[in-house]
Protein backbone atom coordinates (compact mmCIF):
# COMPACT_ATOMS: atom_id res chain seq x y z
CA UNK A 1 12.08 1.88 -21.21
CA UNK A 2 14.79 2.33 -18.59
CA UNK A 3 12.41 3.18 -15.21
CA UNK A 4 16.10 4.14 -13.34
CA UNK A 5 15.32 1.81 -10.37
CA UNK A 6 18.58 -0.65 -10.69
CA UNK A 7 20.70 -0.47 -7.69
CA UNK A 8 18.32 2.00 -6.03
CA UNK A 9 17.23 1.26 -2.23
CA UNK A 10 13.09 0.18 -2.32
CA UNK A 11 11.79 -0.08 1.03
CA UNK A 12 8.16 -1.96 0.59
CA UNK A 13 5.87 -2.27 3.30
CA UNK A 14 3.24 -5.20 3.99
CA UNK A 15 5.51 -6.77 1.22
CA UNK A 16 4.63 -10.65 2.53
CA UNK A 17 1.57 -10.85 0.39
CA UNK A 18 -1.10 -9.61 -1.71
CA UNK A 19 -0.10 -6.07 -3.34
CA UNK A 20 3.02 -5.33 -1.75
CA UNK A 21 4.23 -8.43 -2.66
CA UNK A 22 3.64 -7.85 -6.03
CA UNK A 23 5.15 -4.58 -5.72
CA UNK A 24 8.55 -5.85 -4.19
CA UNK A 25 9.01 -8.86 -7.24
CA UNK A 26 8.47 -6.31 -9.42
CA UNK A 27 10.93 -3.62 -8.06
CA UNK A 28 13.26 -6.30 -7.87
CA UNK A 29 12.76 -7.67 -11.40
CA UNK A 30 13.91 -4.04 -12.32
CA UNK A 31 17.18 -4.54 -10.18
CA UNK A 32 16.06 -2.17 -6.95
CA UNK A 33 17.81 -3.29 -3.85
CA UNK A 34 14.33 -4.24 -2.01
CA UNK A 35 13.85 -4.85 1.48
CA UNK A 36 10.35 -6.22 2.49
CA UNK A 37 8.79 -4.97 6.12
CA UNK A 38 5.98 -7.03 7.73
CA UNK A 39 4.65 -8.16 11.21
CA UNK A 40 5.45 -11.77 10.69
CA UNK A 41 8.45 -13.45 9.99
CA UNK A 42 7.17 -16.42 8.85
CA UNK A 43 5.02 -14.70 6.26
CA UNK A 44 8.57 -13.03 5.12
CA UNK A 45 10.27 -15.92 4.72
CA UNK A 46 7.94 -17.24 2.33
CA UNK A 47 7.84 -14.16 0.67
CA UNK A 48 11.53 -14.33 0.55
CA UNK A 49 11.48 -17.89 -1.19
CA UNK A 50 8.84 -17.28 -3.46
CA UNK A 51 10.87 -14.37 -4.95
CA UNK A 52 14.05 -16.39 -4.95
CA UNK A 53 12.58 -18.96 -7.14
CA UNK A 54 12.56 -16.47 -9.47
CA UNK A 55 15.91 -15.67 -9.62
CA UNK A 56 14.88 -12.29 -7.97
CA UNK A 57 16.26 -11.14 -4.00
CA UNK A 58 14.56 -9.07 -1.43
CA UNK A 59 16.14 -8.79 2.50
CA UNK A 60 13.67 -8.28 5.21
CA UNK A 61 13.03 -6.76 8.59
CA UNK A 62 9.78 -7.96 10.41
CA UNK A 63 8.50 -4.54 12.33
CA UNK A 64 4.87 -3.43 13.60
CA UNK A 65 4.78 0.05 12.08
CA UNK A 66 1.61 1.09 14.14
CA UNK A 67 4.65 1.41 16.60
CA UNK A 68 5.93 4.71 15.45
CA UNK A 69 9.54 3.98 17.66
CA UNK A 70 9.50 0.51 15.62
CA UNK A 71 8.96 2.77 12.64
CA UNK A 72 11.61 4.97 13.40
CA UNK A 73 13.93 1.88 13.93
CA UNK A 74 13.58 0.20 10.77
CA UNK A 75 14.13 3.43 8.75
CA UNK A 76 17.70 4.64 10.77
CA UNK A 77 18.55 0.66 9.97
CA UNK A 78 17.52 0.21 6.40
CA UNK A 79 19.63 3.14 5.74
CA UNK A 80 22.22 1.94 7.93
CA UNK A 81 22.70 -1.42 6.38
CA UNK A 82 21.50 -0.80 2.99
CA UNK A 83 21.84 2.85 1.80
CA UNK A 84 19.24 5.90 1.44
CA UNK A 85 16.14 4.95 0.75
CA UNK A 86 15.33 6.22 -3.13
CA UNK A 87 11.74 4.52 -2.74
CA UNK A 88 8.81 3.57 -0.46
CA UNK A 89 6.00 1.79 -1.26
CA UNK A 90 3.30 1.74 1.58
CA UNK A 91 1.31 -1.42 1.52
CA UNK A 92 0.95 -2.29 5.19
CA UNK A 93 -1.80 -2.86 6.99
CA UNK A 94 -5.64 -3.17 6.79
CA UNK A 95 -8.36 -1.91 8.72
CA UNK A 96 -10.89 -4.85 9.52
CA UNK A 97 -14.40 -4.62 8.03
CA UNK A 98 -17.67 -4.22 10.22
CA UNK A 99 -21.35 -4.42 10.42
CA UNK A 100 -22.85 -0.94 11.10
CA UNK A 101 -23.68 -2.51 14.23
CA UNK A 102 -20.13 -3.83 15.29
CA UNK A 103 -18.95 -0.64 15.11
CA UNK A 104 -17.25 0.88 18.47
CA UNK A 105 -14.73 3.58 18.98
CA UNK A 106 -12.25 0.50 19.31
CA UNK A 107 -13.20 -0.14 16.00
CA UNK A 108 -12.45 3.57 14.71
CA UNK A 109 -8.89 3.36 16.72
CA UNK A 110 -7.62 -0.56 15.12
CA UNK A 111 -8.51 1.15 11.50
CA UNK A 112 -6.47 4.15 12.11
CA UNK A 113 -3.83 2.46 13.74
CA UNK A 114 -3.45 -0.52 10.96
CA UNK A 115 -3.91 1.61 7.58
CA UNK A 116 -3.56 5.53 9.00
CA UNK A 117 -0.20 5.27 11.29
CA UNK A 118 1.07 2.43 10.19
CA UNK A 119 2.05 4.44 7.02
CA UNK A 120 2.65 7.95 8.43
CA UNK A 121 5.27 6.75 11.22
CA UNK A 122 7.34 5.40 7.88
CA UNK A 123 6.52 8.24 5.32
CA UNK A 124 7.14 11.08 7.90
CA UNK A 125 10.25 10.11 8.34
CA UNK A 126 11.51 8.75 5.19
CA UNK A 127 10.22 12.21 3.45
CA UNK A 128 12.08 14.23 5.74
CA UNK A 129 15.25 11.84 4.70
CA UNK A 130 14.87 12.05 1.34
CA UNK A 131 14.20 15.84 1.18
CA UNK A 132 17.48 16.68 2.93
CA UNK A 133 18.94 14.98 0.01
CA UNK A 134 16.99 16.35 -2.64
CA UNK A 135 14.96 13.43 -3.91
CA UNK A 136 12.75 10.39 -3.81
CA UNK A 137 9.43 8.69 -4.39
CA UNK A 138 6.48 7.31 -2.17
CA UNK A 139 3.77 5.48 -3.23
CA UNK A 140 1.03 4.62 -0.80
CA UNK A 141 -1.28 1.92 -1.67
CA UNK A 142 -4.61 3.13 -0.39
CA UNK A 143 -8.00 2.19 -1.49
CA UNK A 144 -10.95 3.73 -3.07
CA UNK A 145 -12.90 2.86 0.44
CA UNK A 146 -11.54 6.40 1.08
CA UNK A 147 -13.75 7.78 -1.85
CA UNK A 148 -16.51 5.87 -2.32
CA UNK A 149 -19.10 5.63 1.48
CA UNK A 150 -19.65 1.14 1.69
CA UNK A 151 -21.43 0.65 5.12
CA UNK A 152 -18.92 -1.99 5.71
CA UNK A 153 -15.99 0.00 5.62
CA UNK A 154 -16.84 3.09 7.12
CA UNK A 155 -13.99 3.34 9.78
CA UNK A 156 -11.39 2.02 7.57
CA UNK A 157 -12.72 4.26 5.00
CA UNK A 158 -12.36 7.62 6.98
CA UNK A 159 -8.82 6.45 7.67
CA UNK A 160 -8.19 5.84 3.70
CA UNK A 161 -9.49 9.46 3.39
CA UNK A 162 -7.12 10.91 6.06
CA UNK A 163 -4.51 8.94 4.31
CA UNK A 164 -5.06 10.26 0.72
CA UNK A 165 -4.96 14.11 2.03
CA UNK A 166 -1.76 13.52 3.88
CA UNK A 167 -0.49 12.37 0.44
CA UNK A 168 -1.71 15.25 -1.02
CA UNK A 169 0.02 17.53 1.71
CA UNK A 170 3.43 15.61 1.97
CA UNK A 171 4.03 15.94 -1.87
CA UNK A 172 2.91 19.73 -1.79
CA UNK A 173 5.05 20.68 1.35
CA UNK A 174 8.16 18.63 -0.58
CA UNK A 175 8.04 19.10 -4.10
CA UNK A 176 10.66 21.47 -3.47
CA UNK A 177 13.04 19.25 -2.46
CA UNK A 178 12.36 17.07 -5.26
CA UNK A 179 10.30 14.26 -3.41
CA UNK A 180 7.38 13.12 -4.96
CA UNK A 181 4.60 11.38 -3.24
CA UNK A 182 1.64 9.55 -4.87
CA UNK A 183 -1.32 7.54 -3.99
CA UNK A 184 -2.96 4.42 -5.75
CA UNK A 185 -6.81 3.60 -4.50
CA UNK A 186 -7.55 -0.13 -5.64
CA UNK A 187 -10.57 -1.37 -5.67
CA UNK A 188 -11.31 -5.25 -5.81
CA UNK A 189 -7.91 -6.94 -5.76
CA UNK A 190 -7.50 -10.33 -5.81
CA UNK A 191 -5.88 -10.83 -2.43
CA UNK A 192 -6.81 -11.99 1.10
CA UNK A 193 -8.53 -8.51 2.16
CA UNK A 194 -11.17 -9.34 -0.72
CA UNK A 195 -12.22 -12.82 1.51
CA UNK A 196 -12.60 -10.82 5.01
CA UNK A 197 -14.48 -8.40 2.96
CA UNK A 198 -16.68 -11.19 2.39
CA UNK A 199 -16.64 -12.65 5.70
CA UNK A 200 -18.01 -9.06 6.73
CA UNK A 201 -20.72 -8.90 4.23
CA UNK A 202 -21.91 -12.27 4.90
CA UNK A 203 -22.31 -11.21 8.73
CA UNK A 204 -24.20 -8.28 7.99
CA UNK A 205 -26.35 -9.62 5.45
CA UNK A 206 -26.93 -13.52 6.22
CA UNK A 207 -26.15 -14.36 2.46
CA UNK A 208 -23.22 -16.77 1.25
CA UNK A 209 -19.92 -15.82 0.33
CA UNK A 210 -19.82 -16.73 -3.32
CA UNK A 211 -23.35 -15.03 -4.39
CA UNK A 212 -21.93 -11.71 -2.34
CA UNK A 213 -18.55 -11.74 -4.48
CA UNK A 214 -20.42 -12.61 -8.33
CA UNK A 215 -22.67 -9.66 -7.35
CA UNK A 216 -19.76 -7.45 -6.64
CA UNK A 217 -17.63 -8.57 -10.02
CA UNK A 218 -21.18 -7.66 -11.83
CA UNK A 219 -20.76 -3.85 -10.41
CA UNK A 220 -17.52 -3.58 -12.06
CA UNK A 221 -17.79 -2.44 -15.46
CA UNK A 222 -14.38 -4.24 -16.87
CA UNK A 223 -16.57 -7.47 -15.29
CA UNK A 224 -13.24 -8.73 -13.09
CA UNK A 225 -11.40 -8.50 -9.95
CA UNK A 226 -7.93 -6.76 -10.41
CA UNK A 227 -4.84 -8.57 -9.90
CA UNK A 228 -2.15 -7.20 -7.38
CA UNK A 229 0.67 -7.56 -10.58
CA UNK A 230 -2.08 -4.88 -12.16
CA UNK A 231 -1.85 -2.36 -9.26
CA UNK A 232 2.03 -3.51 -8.56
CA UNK A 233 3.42 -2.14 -12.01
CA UNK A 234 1.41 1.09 -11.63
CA UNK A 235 3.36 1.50 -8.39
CA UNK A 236 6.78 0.93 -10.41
CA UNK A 237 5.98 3.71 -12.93
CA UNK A 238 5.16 5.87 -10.54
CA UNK A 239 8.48 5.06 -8.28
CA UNK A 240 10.36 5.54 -11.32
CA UNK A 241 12.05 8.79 -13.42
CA UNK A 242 9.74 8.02 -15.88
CA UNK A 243 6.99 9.94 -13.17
CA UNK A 244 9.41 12.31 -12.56
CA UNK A 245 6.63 15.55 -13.00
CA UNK A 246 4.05 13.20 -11.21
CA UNK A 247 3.39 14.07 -7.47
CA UNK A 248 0.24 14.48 -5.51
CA UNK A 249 -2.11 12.07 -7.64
CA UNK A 250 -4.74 9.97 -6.38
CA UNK A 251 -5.08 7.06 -8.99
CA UNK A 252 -7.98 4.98 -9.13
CA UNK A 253 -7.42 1.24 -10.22
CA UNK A 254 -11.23 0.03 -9.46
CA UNK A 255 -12.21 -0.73 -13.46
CA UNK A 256 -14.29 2.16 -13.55
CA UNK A 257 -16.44 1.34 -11.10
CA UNK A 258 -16.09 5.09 -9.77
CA UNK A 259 -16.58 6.34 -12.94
CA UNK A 260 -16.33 10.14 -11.90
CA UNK A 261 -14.01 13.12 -12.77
């Protein structure tokens, strides 16, 4: 199946680990011109390597999106240096679990700053791009926090909600223009977010780490964390032509935990 990514600019966000890692190798391994955004450089660089011992290449800029002039920077210079961006994947960011009792308004504004803005001051502007020129696909990775009410997540939940409906309204208000944008709500993932998950839990609840995560893999009906690679090449399908009458979908990827319609 030819997915019509080779040669195409990919920008990836929060593409030094976990999901969005996954998501750049396998943009790459489909011949997209990739260029991986993150905070840290040194994180990048062993993105970078990783990827190159696969054969496969990815450039990268290290920016702090919840900067929206940062933002606005690394778009006018991907485009610059490497053409107009035909794809963004939005995988930056995390809003830190708390304790009902650790909550503050500080703690409202870090989870809208890390998973709400940090992926609006990219899509606005990359949208607006690609509608001018009659085309392209977003993909925000989001997270079924945004659905589902967990007393741990409750600020970076409402700011997976707001995320999801500004999906919703970004594909509507450019479908037009032939830019499709889609969402993707994980739910366990076998990354780094899953431990401070943990870390939260066994705050709030005085229990150990590894009882708190077998109890969580027995909620899941396929009985198994999923792996970013899982999540990564739902992302490529729906970058690619093959999605091309797919916009404005919310896809859960929680193995049916939600279970609802």
């Amino acid at each position: 199946m030819d997915l019509e990514l080779s040669g195409k600019v990919a920008l990836v966000t929060g593409a030094s680990k976990g999901i969005g890692l996954a998501c750049a190798q396998a943009l790459a391994a489909e011949g997209a011109k990739v260029i991986g955004v993150s905070r840290s450089p040194e994180n990048l660089r062993a993105a970078q390597a990783s990827l190159a011992g696969e054969g496969l290449g990815m450039a990268t800029i290290a920016a702090d999106l919840i900067d929206p002039e940062a933002a606005a920077r690394l778009v006018e210079r991907v485009e610059r240096e490497f053409g107009p961006i035909a794809v963004l994947v939005n995988s930056a960011g995390a809003a830190r679990r708390h304790p009902p009792e650790e909550l503050d308004p500080a703690a409202f504004r870090q989870a809208m700053d890390a998973k709400y803005f940090s992926y609006m001051h990219v899509m606005e502007p990359v949208a607006r791009r690609m509608a001018a020129r009659g085309g392209g696909s977003i993909v925000n990775i989001v997270g079924q926090g945004g659905r589902v009410a967990g007393v741990l997540h409750i600020a970076g939940g409402a700011a997976n909600s707001a995320l999801m409906l500004a999906t919703v309204g970004l594909a509507r208000a450019y479908a037009a223009q032939g830019v499709r944008v889609n969402a993707i709500n994980p739910g366990l993932t076998r990354t780094s977010r899953v431990e401070e998950g943990l870390e939260a839990a066994a705050r709030a609840s005085g229990r150990g780490r590894d009882e708190l995560l077998a109890e969580d893999v027995r909620r899941i009906p396929m009985g198994r964390l999923a792996e970013p690679e899982e999540v990564a090449r739902v992302a490529l399908f729906l970058a690619s032509g093959q999605a091309s009458y797919v916009s404005g979908a919310i896809i859960p990827m929680d193995g049916c935990s939600g279970s609802v319609i």
